[in-house]
C-alpha atoms as a PDB file:
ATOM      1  CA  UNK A   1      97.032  87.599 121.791  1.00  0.00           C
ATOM      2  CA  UNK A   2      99.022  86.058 118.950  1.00  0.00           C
ATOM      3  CA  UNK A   3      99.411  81.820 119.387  1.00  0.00           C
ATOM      4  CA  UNK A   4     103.466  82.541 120.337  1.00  0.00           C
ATOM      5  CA  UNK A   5     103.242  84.968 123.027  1.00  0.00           C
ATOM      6  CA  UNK A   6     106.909  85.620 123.181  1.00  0.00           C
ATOM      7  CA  UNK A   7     106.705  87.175 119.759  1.00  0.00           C
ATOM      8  CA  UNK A   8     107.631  90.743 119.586  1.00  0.00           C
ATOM      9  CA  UNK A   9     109.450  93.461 117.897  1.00  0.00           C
ATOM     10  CA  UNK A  10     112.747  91.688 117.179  1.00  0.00           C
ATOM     11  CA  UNK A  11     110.755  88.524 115.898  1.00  0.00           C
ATOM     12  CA  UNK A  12     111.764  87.320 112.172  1.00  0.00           C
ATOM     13  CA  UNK A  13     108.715  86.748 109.074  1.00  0.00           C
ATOM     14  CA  UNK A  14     111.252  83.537 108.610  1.00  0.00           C
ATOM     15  CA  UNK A  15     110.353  82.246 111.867  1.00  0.00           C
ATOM     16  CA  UNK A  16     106.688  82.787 111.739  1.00  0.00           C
ATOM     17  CA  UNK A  17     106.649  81.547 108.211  1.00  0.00           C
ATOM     18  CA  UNK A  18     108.329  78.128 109.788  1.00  0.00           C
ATOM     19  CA  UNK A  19     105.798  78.013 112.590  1.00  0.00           C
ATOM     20  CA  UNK A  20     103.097  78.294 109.987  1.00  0.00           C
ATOM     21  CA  UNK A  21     104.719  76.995 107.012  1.00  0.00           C
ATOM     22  CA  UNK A  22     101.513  74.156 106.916  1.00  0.00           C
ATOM     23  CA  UNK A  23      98.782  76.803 106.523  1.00  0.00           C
ATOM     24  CA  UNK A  24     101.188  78.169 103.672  1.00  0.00           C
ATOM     25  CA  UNK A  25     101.526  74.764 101.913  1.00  0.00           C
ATOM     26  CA  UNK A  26      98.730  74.335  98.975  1.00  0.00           C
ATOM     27  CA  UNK A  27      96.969  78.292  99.609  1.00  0.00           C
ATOM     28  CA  UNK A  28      96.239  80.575  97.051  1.00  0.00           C
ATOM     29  CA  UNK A  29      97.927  83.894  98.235  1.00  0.00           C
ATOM     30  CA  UNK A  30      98.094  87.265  96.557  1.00  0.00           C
ATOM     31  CA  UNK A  31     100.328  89.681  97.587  1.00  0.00           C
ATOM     32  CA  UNK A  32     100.573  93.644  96.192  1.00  0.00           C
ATOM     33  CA  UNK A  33     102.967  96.147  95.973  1.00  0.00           C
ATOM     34  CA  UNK A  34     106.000  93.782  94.975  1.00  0.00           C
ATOM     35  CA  UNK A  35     109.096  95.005  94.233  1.00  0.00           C
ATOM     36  CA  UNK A  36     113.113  94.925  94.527  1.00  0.00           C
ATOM     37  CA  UNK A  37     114.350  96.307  98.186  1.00  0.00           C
ATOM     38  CA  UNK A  38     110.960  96.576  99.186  1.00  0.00           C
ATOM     39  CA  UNK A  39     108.617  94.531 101.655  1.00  0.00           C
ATOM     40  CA  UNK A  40     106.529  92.717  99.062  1.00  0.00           C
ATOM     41  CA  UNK A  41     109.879  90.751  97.682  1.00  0.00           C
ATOM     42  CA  UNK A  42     111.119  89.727 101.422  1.00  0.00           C
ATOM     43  CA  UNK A  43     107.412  88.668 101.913  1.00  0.00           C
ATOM     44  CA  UNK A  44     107.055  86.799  98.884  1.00  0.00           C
ATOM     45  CA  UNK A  45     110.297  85.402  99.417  1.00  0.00           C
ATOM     46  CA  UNK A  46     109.392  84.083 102.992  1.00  0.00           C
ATOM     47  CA  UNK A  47     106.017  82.694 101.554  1.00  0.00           C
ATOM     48  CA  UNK A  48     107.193  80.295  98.373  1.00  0.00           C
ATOM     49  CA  UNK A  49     109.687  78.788 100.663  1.00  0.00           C
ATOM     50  CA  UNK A  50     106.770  76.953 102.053  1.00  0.00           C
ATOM     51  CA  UNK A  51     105.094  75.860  98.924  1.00  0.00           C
ATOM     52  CA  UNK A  52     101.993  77.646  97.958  1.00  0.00           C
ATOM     53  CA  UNK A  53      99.561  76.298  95.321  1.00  0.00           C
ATOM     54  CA  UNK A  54      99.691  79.688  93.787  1.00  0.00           C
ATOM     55  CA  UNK A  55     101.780  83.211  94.573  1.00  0.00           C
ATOM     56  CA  UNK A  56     100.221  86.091  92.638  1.00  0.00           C
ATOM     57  CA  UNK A  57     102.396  88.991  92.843  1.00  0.00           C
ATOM     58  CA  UNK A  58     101.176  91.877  91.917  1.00  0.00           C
ATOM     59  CA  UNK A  59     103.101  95.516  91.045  1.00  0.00           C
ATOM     60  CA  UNK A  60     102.846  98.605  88.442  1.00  0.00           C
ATOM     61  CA  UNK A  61     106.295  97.761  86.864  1.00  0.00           C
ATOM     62  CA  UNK A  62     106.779  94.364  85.282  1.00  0.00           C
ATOM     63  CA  UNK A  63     110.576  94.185  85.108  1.00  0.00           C
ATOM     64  CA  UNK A  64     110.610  94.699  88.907  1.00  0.00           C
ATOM     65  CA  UNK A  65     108.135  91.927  89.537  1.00  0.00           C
ATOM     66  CA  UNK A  66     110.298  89.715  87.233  1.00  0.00           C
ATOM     67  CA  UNK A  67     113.521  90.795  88.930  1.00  0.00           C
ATOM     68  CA  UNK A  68     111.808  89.257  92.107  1.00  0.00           C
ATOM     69  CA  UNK A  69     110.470  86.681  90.272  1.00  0.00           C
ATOM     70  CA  UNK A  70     114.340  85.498  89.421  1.00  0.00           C
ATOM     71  CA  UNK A  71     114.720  85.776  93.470  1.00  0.00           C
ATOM     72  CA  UNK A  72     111.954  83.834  93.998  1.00  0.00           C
ATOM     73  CA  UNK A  73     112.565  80.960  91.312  1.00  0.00           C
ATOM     74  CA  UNK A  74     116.745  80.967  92.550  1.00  0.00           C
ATOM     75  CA  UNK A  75     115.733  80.170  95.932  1.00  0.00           C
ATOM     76  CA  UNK A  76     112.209  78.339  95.294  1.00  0.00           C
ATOM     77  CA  UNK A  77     112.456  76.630  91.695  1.00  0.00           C
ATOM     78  CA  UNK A  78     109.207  74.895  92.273  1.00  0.00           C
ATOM     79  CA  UNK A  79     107.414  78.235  93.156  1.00  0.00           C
ATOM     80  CA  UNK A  80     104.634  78.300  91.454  1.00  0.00           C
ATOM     81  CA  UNK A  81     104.484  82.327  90.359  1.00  0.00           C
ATOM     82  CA  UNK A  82     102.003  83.811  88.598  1.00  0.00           C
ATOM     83  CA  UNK A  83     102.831  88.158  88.078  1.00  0.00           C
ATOM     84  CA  UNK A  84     100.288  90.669  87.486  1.00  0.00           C
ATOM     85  CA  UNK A  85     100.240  94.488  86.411  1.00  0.00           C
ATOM     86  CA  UNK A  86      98.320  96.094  88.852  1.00  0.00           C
ATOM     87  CA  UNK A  87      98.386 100.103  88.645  1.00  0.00           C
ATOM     88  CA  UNK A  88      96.490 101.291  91.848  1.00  0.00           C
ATOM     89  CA  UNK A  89      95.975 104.828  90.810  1.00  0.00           C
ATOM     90  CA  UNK A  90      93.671 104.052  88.188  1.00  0.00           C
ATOM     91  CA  UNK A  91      90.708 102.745  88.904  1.00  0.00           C
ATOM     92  CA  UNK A  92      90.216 100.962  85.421  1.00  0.00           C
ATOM     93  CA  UNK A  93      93.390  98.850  85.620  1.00  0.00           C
ATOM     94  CA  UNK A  94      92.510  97.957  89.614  1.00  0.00           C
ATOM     95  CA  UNK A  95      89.184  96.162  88.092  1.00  0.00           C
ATOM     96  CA  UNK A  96      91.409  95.138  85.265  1.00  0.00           C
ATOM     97  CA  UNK A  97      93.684  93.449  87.325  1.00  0.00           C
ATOM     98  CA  UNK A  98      90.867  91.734  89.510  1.00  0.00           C
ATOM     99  CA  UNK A  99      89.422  89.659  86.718  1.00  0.00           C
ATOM    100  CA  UNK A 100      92.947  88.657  86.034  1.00  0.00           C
ATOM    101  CA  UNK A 101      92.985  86.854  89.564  1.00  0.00           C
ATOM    102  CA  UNK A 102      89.440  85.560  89.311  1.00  0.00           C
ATOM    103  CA  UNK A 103      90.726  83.571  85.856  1.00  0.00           C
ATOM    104  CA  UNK A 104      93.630  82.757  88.004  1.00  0.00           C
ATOM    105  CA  UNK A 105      92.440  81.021  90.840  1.00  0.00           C
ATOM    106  CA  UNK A 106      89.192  80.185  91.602  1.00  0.00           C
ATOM    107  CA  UNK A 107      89.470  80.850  95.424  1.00  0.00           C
ATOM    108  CA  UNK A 108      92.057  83.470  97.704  1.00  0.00           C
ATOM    109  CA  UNK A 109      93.057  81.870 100.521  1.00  0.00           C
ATOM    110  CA  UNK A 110      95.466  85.026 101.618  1.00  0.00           C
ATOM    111  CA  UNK A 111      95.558  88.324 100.105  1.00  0.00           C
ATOM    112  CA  UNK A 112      98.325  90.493 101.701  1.00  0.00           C
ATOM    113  CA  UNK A 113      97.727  94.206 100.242  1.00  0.00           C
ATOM    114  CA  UNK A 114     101.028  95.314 100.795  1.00  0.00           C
ATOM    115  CA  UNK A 115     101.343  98.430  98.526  1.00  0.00           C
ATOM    116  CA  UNK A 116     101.383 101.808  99.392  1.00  0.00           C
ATOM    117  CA  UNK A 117     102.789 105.375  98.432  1.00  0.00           C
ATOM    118  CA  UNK A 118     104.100 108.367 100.825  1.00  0.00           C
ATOM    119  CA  UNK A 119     104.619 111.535  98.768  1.00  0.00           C
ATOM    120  CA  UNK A 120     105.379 115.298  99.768  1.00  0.00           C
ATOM    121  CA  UNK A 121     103.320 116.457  96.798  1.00  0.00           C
ATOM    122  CA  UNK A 122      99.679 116.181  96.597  1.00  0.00           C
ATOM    123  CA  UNK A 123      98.518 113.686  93.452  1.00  0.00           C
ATOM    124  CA  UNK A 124      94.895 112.054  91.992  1.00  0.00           C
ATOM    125  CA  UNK A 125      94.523 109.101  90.574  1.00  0.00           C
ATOM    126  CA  UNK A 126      94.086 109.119  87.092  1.00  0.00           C
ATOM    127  CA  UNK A 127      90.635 109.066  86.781  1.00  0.00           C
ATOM    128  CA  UNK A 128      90.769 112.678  89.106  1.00  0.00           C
ATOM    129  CA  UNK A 129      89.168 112.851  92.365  1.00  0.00           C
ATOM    130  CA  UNK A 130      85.554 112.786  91.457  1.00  0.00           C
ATOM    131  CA  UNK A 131      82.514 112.401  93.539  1.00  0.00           C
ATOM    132  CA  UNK A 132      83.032  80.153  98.973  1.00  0.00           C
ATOM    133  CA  UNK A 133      81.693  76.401  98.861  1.00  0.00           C
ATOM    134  CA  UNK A 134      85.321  75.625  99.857  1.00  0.00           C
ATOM    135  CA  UNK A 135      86.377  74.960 103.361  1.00  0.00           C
ATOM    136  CA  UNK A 136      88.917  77.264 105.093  1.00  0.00           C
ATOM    137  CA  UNK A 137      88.908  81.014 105.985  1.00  0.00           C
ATOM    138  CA  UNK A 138      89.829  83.872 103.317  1.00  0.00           C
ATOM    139  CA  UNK A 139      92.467  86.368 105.273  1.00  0.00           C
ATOM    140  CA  UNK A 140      92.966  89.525 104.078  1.00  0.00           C
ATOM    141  CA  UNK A 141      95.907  91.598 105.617  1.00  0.00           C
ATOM    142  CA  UNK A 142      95.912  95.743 105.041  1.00  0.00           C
ATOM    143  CA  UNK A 143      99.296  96.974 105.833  1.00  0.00           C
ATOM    144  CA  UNK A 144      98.851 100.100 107.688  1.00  0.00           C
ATOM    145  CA  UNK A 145     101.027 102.196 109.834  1.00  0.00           C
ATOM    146  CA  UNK A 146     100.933 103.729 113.638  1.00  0.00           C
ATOM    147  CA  UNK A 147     100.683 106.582 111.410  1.00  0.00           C
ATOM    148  CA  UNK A 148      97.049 106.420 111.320  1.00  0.00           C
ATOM    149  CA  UNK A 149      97.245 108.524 114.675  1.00  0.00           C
ATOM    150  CA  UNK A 150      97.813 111.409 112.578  1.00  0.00           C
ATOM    151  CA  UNK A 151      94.673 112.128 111.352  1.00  0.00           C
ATOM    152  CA  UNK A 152      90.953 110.893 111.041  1.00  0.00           C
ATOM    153  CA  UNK A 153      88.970 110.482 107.703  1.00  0.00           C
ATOM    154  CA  UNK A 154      88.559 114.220 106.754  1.00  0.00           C
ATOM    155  CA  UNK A 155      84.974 112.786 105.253  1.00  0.00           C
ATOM    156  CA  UNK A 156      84.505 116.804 104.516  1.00  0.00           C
ATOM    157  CA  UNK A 157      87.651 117.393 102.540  1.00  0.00           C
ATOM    158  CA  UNK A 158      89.326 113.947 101.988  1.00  0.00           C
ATOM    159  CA  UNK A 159      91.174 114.818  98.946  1.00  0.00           C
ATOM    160  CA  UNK A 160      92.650 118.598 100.591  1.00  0.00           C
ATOM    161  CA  UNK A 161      91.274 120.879  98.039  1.00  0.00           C
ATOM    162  CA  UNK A 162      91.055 122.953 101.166  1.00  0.00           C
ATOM    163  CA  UNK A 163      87.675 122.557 102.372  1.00  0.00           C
ATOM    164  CA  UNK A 164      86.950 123.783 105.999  1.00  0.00           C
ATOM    165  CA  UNK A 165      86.650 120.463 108.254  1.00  0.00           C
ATOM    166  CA  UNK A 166      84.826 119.959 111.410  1.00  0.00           C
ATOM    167  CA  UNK A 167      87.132 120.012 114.317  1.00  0.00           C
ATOM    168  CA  UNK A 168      86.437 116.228 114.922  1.00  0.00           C
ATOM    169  CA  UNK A 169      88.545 115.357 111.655  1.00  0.00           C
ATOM    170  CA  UNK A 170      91.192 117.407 112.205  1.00  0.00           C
ATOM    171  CA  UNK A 171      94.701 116.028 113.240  1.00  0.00           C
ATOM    172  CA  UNK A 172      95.015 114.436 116.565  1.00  0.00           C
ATOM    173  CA  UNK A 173      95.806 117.389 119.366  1.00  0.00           C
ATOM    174  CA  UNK A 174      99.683 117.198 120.060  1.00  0.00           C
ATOM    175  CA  UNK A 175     100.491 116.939 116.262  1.00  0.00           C
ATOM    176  CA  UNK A 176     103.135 120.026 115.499  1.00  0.00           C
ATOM    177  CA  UNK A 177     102.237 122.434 113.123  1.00  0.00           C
ATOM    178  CA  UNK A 178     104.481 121.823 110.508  1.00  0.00           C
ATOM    179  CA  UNK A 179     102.824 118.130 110.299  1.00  0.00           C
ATOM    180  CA  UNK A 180      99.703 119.416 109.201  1.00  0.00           C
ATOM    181  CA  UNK A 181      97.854 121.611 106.878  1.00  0.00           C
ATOM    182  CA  UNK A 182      97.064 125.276 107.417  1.00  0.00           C
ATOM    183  CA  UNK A 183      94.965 126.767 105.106  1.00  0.00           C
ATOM    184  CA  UNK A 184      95.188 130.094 106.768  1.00  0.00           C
ATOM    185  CA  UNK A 185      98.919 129.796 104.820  1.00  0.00           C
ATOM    186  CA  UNK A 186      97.388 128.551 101.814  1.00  0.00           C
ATOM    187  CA  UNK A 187      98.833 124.782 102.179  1.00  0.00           C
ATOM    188  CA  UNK A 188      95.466 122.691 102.295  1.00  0.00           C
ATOM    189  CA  UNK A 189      97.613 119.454 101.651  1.00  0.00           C
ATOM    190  CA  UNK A 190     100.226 117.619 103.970  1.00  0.00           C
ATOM    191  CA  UNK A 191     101.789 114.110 103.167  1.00  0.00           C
ATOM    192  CA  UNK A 192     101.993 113.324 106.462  1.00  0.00           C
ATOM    193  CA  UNK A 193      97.991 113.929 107.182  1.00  0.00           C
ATOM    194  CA  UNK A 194      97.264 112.412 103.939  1.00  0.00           C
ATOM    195  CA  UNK A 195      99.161 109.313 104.828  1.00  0.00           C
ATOM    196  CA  UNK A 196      97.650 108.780 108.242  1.00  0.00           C
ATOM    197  CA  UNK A 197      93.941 109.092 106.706  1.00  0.00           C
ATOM    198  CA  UNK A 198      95.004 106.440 104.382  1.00  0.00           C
ATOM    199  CA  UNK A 199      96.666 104.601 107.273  1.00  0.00           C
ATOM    200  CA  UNK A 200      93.167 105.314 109.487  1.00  0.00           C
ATOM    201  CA  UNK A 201      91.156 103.574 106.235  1.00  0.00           C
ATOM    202  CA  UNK A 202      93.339 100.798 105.747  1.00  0.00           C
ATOM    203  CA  UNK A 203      92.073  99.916 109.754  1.00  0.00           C
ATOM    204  CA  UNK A 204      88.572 100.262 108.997  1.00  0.00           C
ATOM    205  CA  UNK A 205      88.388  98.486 105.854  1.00  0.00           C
ATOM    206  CA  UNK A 206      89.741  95.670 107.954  1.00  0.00           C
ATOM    207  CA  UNK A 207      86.785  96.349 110.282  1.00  0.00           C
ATOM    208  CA  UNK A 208      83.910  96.688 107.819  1.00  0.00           C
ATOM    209  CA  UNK A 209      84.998  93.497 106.103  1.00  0.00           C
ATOM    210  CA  UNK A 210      85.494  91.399 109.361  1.00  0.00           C
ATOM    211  CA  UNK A 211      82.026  92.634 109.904  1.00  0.00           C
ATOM    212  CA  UNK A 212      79.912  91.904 106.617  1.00  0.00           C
ATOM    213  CA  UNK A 213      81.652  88.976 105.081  1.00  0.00           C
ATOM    214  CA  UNK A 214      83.043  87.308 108.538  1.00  0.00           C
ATOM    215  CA  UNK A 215      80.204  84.968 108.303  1.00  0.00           C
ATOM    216  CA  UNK A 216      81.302  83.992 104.575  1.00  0.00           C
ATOM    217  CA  UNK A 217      84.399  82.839 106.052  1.00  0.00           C
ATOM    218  CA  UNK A 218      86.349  86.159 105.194  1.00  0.00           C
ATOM    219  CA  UNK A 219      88.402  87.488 108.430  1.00  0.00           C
ATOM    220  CA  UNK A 220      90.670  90.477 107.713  1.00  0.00           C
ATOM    221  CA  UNK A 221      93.513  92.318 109.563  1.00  0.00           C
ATOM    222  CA  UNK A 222      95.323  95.312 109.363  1.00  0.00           C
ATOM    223  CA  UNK A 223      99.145  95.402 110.539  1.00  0.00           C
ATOM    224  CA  UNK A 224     101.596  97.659 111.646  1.00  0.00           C
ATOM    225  CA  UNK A 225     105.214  95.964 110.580  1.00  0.00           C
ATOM    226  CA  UNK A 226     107.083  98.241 112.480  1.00  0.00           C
ATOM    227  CA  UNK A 227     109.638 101.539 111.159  1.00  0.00           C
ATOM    228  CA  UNK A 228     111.527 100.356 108.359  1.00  0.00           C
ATOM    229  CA  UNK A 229     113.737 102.363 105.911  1.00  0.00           C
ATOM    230  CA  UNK A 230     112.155 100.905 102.311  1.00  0.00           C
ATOM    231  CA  UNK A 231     112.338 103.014  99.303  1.00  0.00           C
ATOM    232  CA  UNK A 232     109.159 103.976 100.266  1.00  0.00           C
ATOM    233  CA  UNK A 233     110.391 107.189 101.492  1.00  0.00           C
ATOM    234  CA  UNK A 234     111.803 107.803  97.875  1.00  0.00           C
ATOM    235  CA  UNK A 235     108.823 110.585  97.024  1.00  0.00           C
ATOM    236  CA  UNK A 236     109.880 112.410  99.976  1.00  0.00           C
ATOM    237  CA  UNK A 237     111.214 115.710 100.573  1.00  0.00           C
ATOM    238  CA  UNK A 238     114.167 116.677 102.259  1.00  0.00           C
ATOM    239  CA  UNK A 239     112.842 117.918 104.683  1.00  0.00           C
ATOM    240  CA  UNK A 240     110.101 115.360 105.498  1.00  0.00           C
ATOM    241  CA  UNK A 241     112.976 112.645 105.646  1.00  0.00           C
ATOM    242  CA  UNK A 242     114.200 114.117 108.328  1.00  0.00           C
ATOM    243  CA  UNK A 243     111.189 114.055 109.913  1.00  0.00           C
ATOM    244  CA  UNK A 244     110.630 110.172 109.161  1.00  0.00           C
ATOM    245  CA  UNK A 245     114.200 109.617 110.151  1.00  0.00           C
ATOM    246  CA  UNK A 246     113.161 111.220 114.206  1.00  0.00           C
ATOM    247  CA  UNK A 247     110.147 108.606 114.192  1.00  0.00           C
ATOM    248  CA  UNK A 248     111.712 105.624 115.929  1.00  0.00           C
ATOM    249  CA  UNK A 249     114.597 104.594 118.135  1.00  0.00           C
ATOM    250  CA  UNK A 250     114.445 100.824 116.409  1.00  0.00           C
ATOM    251  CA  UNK A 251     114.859 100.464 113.198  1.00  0.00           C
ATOM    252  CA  UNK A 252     113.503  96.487 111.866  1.00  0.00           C
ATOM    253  CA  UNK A 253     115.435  94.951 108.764  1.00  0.00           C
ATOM    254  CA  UNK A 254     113.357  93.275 106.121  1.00  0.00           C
ATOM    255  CA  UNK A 255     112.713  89.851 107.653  1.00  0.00           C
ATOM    256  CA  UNK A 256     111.657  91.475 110.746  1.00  0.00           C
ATOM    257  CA  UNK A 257     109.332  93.559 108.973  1.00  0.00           C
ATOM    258  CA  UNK A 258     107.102  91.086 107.236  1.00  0.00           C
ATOM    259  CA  UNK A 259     106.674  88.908 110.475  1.00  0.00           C
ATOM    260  CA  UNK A 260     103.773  90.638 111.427  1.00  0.00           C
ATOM    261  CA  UNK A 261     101.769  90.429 108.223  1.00  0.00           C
ATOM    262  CA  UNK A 262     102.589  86.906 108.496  1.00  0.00           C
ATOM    263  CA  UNK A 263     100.906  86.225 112.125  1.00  0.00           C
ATOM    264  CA  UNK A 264      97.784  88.380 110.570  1.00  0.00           C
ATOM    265  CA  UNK A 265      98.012  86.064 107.277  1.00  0.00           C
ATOM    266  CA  UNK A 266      98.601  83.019 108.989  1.00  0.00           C
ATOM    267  CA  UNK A 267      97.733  82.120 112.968  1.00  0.00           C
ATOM    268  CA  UNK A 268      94.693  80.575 113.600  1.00  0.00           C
ATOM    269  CA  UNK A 269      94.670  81.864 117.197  1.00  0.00           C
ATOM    270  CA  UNK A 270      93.382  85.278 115.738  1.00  0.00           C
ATOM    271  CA  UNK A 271      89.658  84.351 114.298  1.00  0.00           C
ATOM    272  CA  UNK A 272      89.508  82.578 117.510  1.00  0.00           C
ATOM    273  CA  UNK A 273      90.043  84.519 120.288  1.00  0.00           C
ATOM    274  CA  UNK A 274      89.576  87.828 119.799  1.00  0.00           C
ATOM    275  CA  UNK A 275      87.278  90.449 117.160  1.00  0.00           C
ATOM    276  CA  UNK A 276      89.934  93.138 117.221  1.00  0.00           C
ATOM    277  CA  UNK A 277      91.706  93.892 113.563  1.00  0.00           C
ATOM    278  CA  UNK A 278      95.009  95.542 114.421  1.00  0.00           C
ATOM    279  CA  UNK A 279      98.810  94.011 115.235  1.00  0.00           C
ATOM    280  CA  UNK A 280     101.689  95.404 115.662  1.00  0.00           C
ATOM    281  CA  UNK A 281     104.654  93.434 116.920  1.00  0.00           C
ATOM    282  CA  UNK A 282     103.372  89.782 115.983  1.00  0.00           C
ATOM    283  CA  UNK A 283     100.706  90.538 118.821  1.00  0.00           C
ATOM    284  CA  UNK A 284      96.976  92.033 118.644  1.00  0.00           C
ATOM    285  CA  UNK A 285      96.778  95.143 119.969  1.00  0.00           C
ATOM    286  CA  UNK A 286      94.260  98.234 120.168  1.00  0.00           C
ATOM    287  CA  UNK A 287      93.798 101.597 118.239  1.00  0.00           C
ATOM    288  CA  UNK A 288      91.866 104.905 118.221  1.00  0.00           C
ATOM    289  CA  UNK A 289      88.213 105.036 117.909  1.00  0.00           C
ATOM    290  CA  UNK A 290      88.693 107.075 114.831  1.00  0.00           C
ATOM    291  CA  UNK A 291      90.198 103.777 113.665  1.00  0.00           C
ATOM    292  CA  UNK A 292      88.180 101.654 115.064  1.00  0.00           C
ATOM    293  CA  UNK A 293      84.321 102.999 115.696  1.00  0.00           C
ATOM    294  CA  UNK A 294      81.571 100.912 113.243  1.00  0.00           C
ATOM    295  CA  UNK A 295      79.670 103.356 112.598  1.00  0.00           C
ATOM    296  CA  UNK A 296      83.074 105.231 111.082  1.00  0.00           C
ATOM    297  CA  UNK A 297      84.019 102.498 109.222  1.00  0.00           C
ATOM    298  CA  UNK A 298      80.734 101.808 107.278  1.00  0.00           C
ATOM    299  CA  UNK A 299      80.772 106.108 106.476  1.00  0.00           C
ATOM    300  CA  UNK A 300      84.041 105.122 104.921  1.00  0.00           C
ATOM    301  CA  UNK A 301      82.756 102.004 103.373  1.00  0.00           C
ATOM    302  CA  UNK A 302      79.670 103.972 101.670  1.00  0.00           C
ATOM    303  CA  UNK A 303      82.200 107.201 100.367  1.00  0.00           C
ATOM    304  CA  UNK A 304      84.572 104.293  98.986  1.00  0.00           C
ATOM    305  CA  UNK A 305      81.866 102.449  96.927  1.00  0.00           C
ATOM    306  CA  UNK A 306      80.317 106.546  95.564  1.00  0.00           C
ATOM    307  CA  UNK A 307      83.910 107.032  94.593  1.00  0.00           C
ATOM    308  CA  UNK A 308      84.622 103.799  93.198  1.00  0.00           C
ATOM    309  CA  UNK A 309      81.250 103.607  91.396  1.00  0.00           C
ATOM    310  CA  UNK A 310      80.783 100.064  93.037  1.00  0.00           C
ATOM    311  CA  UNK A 311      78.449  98.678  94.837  1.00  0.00           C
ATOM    312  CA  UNK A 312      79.447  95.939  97.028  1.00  0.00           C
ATOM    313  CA  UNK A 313      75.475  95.185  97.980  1.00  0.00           C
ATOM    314  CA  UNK A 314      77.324  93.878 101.400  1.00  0.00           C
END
């Protein structure tokens, strides 16, 4: 449970960012995937109200981090604002952009990673799909989706090039048809599937880094902000926006949206009372044990660092 108990789905990131505005003032926060219309500028906006020491945003496009950069600074002039190029689908720039932080700050106190991508059509990244002395607690909040109950990490064929895949990773049972691949058709990728594995890993990354840097004061969280329309959808077919748009009978607005990543970012109730990583509704609640299992999470950890080409030596 979440320190305001009352706090649900109709529950405003301006009010939690009041109710916390004094773990705000002086932090270091990062925050990805900003842009125009989008989640990141209504959560940036909510945060350098409160007077951060820094606010690294971070998105692909520079003249849409400025244009909510000119938001920021018309309703925050002393904002401190710091914007950074970050291209997630390369892996290059991703490092690049890391060592742009580090000569930034020399601590993160929050880092909110906020971007994301839903696409009909499959797509690699660019480099292809080849095999603190401080006091205070680091938060890191994944932005996932309830979406992760549509599918498991496919750990045989996680980038559908149509690999056969133990029955255990397929979709969840109940999941129609036409929300899922067939290869017997010859259509090996889905977005939908795609987006709940990436939904499912956002979760356990939250759970493998709770787990082996919790005791270096890093405690990390994975939250469900609830159906929103964003221009998220904008890589979307036809005919998979109509799916989306049969998903929910409530529909949150911006401010609404980013009040859950602010309870995971910000209420020190959470590293108190309870181990679990997921929220959804300004409250902690449970998943899946796809999403959840250790020993799941740490298979994930070891494919991301052979992909990656890292090794954390966590």
């Amino acid at each position: 449970m979440a320190s305001v108990p009352p706090w649900g789905e109709m529950t405003t990131g301006s009010e939690v960012a009041e109710h916390f505005e004094h773990l705000i003032r002086d932090k270091n926060v990062v925050i990805t995937g900003v842009s125009p219309k989008l989640l990141g500028e209504t959560l940036a906006l909510k945060i350098a109200r409160h007077g951060p020491a820094n606010l690294i945003l971070a998105s692909r496009t520079r003249p849409k981090l400025e244009q909510v950069a000119e938001q920021i600074v018309e309703a925050s002039p002393r904002a401190r604002l710091s914007l950074l190029e970050l291209d997630l689908s390369s892996q290059a720039a991703t490092r690049h952009a890391a060592d742009a932080v580090v000569k930034l700050v020399s601590r993160i106190d929050i880092l909110i990673n906020n971007a994301a991508v839903v696409t009909s059509e499959r797509s690699e990244t660019t480099e292809g799909a080849r095999h603190s002395s401080q006091p205070g607690m680091t938060r890191v909040v994944n932005v996932t989706s309830l979406g992760y109950r549509l599918s498991p990490i496919r750990f045989h064929d996680y980038n559908f090039e149509g690999k056969a895949i133990p029955p255990e990773e397929e979709p969840a049972a109940g999941i129609p048809p036409h929300m899922k691949p067939d290869l017997a058709s010859g259509r090996p990728y889905f977005g939908f599937t795609a987006y709940g594995q990436s939904k499912t890993a956002n979760i356990l990354h939250a759970v493998s880094l709770s787990e082996k840097l919790g005791d270096k004061g890093v405690r990390a969280f994975a939250v469900h902000p609830g159906s929103i329309w964003t221009e998220l959808s904008r890589n979307l077919s036809p005919d998979d926006l109509k799916v989306i748009e049969g998903t929910s009978t409530f529909w949150k607005d911006q401010d609404q949206g980013v009040a859950t990543m602010l309870v995971a970012a910000l209420d020190p109730k959470l590293t108190q009372t309870s181990n679990k990583v997921f929220l959804s509704d300004c409250q902690v609640d449970d998943v899946a044990d796809h999403a959840k299992d250790p020993a799941i999470a740490e298979r994930l950890w070891q494919l991301s660092e052979k992909l990656t080409g890292e090794d954390s030596q966590l």
